[in-house]
C-alpha atoms as a PDB file:
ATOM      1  CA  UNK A   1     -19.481  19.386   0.265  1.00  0.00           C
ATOM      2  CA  UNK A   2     -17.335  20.232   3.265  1.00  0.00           C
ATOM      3  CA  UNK A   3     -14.039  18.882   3.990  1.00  0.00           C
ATOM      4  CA  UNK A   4     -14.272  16.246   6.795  1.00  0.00           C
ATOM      5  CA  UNK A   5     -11.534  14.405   7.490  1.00  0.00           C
ATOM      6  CA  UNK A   6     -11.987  11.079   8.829  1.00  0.00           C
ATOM      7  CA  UNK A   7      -9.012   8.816  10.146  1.00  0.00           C
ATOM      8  CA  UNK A   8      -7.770   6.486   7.498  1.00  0.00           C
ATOM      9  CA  UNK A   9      -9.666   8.272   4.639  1.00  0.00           C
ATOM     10  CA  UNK A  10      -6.403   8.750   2.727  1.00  0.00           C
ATOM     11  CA  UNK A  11      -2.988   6.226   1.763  1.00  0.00           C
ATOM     12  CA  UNK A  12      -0.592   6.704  -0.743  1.00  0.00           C
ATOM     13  CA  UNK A  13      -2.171   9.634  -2.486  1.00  0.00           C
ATOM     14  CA  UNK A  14      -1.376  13.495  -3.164  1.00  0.00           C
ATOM     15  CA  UNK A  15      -3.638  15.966  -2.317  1.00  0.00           C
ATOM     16  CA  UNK A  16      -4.224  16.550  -6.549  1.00  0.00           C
ATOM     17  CA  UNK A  17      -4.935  12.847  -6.306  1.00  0.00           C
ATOM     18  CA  UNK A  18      -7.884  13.468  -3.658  1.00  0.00           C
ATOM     19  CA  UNK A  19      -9.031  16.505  -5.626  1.00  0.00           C
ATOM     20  CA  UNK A  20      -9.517  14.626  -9.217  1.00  0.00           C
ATOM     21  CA  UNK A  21     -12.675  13.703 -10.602  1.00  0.00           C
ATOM     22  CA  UNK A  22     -13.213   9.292 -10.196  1.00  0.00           C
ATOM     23  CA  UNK A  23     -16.044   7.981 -11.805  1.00  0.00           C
ATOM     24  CA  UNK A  24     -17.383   6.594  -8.420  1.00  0.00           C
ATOM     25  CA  UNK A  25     -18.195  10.214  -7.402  1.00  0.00           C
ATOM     26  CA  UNK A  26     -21.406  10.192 -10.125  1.00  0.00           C
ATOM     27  CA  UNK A  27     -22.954   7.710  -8.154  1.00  0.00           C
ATOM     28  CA  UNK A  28     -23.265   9.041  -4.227  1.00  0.00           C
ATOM     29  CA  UNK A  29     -24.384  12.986  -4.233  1.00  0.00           C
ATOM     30  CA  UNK A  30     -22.840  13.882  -0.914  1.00  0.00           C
ATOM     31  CA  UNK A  31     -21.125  10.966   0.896  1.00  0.00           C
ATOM     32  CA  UNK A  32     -20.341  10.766   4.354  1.00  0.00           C
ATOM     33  CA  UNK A  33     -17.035   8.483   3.784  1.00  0.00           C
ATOM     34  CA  UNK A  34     -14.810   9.347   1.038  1.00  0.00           C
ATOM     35  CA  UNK A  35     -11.671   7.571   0.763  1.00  0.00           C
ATOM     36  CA  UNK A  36      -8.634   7.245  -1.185  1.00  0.00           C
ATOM     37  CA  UNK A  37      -6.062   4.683  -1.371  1.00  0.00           C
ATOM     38  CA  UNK A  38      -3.108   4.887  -3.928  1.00  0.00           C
ATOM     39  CA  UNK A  39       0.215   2.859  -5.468  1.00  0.00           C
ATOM     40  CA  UNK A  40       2.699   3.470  -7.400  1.00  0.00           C
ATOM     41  CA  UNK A  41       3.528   0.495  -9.759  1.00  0.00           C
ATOM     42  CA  UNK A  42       6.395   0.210 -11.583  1.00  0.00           C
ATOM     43  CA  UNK A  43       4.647  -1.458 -14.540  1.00  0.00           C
ATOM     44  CA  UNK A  44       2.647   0.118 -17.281  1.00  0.00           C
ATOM     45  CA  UNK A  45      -0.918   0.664 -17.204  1.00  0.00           C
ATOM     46  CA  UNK A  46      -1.268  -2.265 -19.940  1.00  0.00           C
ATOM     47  CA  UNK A  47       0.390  -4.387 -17.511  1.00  0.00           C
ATOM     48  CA  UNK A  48      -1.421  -3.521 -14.512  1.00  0.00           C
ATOM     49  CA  UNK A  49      -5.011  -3.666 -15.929  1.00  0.00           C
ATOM     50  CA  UNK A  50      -5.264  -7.308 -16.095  1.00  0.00           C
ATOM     51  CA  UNK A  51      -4.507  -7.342 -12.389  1.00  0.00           C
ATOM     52  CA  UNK A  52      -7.236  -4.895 -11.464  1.00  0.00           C
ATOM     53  CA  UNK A  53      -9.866  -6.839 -13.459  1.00  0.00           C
ATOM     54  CA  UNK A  54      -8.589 -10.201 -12.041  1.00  0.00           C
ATOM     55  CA  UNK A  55     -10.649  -8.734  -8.759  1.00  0.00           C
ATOM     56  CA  UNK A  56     -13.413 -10.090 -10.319  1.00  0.00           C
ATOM     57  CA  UNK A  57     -11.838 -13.838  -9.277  1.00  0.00           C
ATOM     58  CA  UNK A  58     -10.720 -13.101  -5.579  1.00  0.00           C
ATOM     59  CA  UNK A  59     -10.101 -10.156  -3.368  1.00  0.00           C
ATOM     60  CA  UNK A  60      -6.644  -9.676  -3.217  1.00  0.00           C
ATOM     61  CA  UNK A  61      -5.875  -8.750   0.592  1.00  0.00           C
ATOM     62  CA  UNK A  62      -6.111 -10.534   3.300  1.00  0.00           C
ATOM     63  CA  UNK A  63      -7.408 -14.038   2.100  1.00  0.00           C
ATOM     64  CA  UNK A  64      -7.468 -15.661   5.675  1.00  0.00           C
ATOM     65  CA  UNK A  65      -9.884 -12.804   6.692  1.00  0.00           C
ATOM     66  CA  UNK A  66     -12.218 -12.304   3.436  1.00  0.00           C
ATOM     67  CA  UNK A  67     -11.581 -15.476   1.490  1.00  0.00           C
ATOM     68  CA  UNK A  68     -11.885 -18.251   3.984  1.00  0.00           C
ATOM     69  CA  UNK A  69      -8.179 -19.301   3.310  1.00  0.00           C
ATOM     70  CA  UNK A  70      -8.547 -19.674  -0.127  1.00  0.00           C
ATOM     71  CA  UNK A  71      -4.945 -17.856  -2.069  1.00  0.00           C
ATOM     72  CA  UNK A  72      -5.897 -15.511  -4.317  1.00  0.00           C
ATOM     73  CA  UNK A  73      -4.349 -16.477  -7.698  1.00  0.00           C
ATOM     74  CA  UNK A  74      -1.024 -15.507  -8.584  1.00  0.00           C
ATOM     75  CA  UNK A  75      -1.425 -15.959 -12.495  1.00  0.00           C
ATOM     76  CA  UNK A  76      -3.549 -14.308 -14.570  1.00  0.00           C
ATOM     77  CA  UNK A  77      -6.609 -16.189 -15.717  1.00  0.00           C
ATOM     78  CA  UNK A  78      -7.175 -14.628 -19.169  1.00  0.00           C
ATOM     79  CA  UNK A  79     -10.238 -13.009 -18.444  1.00  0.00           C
ATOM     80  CA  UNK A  80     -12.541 -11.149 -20.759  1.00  0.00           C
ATOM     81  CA  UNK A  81     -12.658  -7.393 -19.926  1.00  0.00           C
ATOM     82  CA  UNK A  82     -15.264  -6.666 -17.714  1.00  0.00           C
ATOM     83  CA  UNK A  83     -18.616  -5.450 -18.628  1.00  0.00           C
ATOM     84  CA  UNK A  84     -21.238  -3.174 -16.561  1.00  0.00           C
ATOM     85  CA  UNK A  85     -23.540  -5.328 -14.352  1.00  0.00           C
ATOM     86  CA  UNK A  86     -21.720  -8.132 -13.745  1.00  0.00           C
ATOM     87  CA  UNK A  87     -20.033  -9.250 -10.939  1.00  0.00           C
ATOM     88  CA  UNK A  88     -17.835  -7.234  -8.644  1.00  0.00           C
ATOM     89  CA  UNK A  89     -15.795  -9.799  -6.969  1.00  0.00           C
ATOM     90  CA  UNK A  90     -15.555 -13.376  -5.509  1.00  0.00           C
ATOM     91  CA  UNK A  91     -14.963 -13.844  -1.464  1.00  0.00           C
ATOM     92  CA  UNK A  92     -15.092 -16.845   0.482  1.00  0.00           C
ATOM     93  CA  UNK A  93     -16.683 -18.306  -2.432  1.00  0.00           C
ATOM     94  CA  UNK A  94     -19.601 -15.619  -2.790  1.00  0.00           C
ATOM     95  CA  UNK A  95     -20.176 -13.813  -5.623  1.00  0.00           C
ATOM     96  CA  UNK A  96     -20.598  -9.821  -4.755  1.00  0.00           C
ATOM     97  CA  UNK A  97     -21.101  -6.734  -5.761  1.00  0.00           C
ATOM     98  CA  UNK A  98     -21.303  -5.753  -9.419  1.00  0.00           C
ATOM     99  CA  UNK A  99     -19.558  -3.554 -12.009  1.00  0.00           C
ATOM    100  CA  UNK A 100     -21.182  -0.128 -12.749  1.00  0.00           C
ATOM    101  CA  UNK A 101     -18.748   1.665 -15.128  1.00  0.00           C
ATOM    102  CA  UNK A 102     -15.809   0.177 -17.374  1.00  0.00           C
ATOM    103  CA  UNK A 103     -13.133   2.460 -19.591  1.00  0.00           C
ATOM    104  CA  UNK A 104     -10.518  -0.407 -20.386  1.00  0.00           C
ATOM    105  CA  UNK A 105      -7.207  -0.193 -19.054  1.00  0.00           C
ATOM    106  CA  UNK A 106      -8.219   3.477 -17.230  1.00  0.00           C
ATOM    107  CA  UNK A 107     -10.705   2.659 -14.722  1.00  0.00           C
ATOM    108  CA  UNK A 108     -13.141  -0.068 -13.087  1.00  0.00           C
ATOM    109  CA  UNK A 109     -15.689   1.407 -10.946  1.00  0.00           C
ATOM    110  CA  UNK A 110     -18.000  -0.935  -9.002  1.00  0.00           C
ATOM    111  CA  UNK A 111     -20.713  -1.487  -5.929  1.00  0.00           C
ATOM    112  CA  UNK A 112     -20.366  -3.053  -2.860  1.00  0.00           C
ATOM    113  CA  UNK A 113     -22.461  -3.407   0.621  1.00  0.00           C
ATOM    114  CA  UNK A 114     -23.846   0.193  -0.383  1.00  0.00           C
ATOM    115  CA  UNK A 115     -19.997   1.372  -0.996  1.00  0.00           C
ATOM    116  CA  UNK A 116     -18.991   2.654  -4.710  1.00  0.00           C
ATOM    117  CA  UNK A 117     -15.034   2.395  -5.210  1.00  0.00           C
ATOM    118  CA  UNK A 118     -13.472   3.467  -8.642  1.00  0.00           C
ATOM    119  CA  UNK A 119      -9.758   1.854  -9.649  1.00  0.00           C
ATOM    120  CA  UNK A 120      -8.092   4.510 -11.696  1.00  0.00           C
ATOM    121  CA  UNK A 121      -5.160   3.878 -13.261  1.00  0.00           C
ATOM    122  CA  UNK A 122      -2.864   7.078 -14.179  1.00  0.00           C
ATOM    123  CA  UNK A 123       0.126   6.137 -16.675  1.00  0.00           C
ATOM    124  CA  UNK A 124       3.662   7.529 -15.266  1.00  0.00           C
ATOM    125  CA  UNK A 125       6.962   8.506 -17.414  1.00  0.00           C
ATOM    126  CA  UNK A 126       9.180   5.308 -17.863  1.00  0.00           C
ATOM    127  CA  UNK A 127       6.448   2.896 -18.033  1.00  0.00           C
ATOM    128  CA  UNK A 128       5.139   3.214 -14.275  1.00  0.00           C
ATOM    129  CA  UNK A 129       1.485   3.527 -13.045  1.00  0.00           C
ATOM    130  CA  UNK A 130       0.035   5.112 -10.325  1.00  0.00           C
ATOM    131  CA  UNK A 131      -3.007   2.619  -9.670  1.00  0.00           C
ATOM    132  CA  UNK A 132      -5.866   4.773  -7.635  1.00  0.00           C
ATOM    133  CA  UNK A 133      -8.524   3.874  -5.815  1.00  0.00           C
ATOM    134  CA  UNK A 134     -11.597   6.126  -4.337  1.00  0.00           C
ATOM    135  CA  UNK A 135     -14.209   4.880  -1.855  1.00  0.00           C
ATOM    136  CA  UNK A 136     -17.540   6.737  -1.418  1.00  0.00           C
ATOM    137  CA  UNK A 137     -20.265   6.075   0.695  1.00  0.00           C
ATOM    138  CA  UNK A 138     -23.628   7.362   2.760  1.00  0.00           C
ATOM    139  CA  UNK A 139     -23.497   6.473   5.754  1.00  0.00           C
ATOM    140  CA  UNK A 140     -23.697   7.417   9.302  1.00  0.00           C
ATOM    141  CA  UNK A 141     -20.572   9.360  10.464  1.00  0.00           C
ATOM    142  CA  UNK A 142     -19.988   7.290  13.330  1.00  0.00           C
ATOM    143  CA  UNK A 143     -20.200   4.320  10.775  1.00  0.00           C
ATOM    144  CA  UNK A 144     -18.167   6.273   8.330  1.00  0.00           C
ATOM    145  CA  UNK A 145     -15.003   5.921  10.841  1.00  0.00           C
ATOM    146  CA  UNK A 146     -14.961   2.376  11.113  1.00  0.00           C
ATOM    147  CA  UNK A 147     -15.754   1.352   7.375  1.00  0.00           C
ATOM    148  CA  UNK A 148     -12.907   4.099   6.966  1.00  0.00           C
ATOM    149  CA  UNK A 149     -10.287   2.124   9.014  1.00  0.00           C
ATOM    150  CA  UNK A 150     -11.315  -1.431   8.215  1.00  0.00           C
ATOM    151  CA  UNK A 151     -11.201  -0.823   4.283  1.00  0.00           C
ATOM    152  CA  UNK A 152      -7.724   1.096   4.833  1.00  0.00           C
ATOM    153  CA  UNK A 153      -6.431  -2.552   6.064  1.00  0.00           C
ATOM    154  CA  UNK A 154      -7.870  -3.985   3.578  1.00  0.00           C
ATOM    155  CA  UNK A 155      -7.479  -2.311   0.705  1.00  0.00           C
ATOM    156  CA  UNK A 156      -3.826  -1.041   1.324  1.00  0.00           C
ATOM    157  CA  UNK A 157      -3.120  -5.117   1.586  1.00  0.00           C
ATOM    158  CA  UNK A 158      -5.197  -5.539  -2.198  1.00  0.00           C
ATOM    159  CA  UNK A 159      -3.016  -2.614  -3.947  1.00  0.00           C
ATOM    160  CA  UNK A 160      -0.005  -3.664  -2.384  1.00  0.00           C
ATOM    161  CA  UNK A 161      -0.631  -7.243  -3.460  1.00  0.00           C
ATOM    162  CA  UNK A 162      -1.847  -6.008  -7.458  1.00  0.00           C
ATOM    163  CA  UNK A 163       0.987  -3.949  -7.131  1.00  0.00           C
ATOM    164  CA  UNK A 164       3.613  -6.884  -6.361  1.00  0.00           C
ATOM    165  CA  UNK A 165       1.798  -9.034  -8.770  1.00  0.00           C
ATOM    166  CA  UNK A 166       1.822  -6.457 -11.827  1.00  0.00           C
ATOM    167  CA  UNK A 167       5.810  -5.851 -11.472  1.00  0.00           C
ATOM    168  CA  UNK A 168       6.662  -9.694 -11.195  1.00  0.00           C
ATOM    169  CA  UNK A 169       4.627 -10.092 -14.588  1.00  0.00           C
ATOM    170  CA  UNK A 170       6.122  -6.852 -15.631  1.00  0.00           C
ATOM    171  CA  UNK A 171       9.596  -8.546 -14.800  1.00  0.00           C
ATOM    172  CA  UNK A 172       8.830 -11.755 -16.322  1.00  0.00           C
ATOM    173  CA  UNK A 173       7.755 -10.506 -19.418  1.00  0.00           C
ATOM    174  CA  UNK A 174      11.182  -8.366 -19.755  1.00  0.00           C
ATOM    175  CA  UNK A 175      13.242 -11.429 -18.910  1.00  0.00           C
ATOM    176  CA  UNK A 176      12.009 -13.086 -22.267  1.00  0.00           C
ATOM    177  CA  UNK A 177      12.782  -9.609 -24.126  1.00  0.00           C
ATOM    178  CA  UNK A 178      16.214  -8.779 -22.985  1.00  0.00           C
ATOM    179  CA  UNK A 179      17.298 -12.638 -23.765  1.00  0.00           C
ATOM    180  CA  UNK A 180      16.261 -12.183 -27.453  1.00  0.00           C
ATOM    181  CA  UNK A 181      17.650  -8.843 -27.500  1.00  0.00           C
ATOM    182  CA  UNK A 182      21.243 -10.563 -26.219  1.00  0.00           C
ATOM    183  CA  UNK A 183      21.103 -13.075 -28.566  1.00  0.00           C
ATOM    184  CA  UNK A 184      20.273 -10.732 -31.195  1.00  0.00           C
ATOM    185  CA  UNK A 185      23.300  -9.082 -30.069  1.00  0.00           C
ATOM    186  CA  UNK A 186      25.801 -12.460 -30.222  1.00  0.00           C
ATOM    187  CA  UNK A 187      24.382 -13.042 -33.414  1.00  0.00           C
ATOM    188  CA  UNK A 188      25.482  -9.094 -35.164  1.00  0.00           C
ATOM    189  CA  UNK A 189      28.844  -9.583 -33.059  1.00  0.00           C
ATOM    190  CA  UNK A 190      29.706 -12.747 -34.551  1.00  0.00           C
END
């Protein structure tokens, strides 16, 4: 396919990071949007995976706009990993979308509105993440420019907000460590 770029098609990401392979890409043969969206989390991928699949509860961005109000939640529920064919997300109290491909802890790809995204998670030196995420879509070109725009918004608020949440749970699990690790400590001093 030829390279058309589109305004808002890209956030956060390297060029190597638009040129990778993402699991959404075996599901549209020659999309008219393709976009890519990208974080870097200072949290391992163990750490941020729970976040990513907690997607399947709320959206994670805007909540005023796509979930009537309603917070998304700021704990983690506990949920199962996902499986294929269930449900995408939750907004406004709707169920949508569903789950097409699942590799635990590397990558959630689902369907939306005709849209295919893949979360890709890509484990960093000192226990960081990059968290990635690639849109595809056919679609008109004109239309391709809006969705473009409007899931930039979107989407950059959602990985910013997985992002925030996976490094306070990252920091609240370390808390708990480096107290036993300083009592450990008084205890060999003493």
């Amino acid at each position: 396919m030829e390279n058309v770029y589109i305004i808002g098609d890209r956030w956060g990401v390297s060029l190597g990071e638009t040129l990778r392979p993402y699991p959404c890409d075996d599901f549209v043969t020659s999309p008219t949007l393709q976009a890519w969206r990208g974080v870097h989390v200072e949290a391992p991928a163990e750490v941020v995976w729970p976040w990513v699949t907690q997607v399947r509860l709320a959206p994670y961005s805007y909540d005023w706009i796509d979930n009537r109000g309603r917070r998304s939640p700021r704990e983690l529920a506990g949920l199962p990993e996902p499986q294929v064919g269930e449900r995408f997300t939750t907004a406004a109290g709707r169920e949508l979308g569903r789950i097409v491909s699942v590799d635990p802890g590397k990558q959630l790809t689902a369907t939306i509105m005709g849209a295919f995204m893949s979360y890709v998670l890509v484990p960093q030196e000192h226990d960081t993440t990059r968290l990635l995420l690639k849109i595809v879509m056919r679609t008109a070109r004109w239309a391709a420019l809006g969705l473009s725009v409007g899931d930039l918004i979107m989407t950059r608020r959602q990985l910013l907000n997985l992002k925030q949440l996976a490094e306070h749970h990252q920091g609240a699990l370390a808390a708990p460590r480096s107290m036993k690790c300083a009592r450990e400590l008084l205890r060999v001093e003493r």
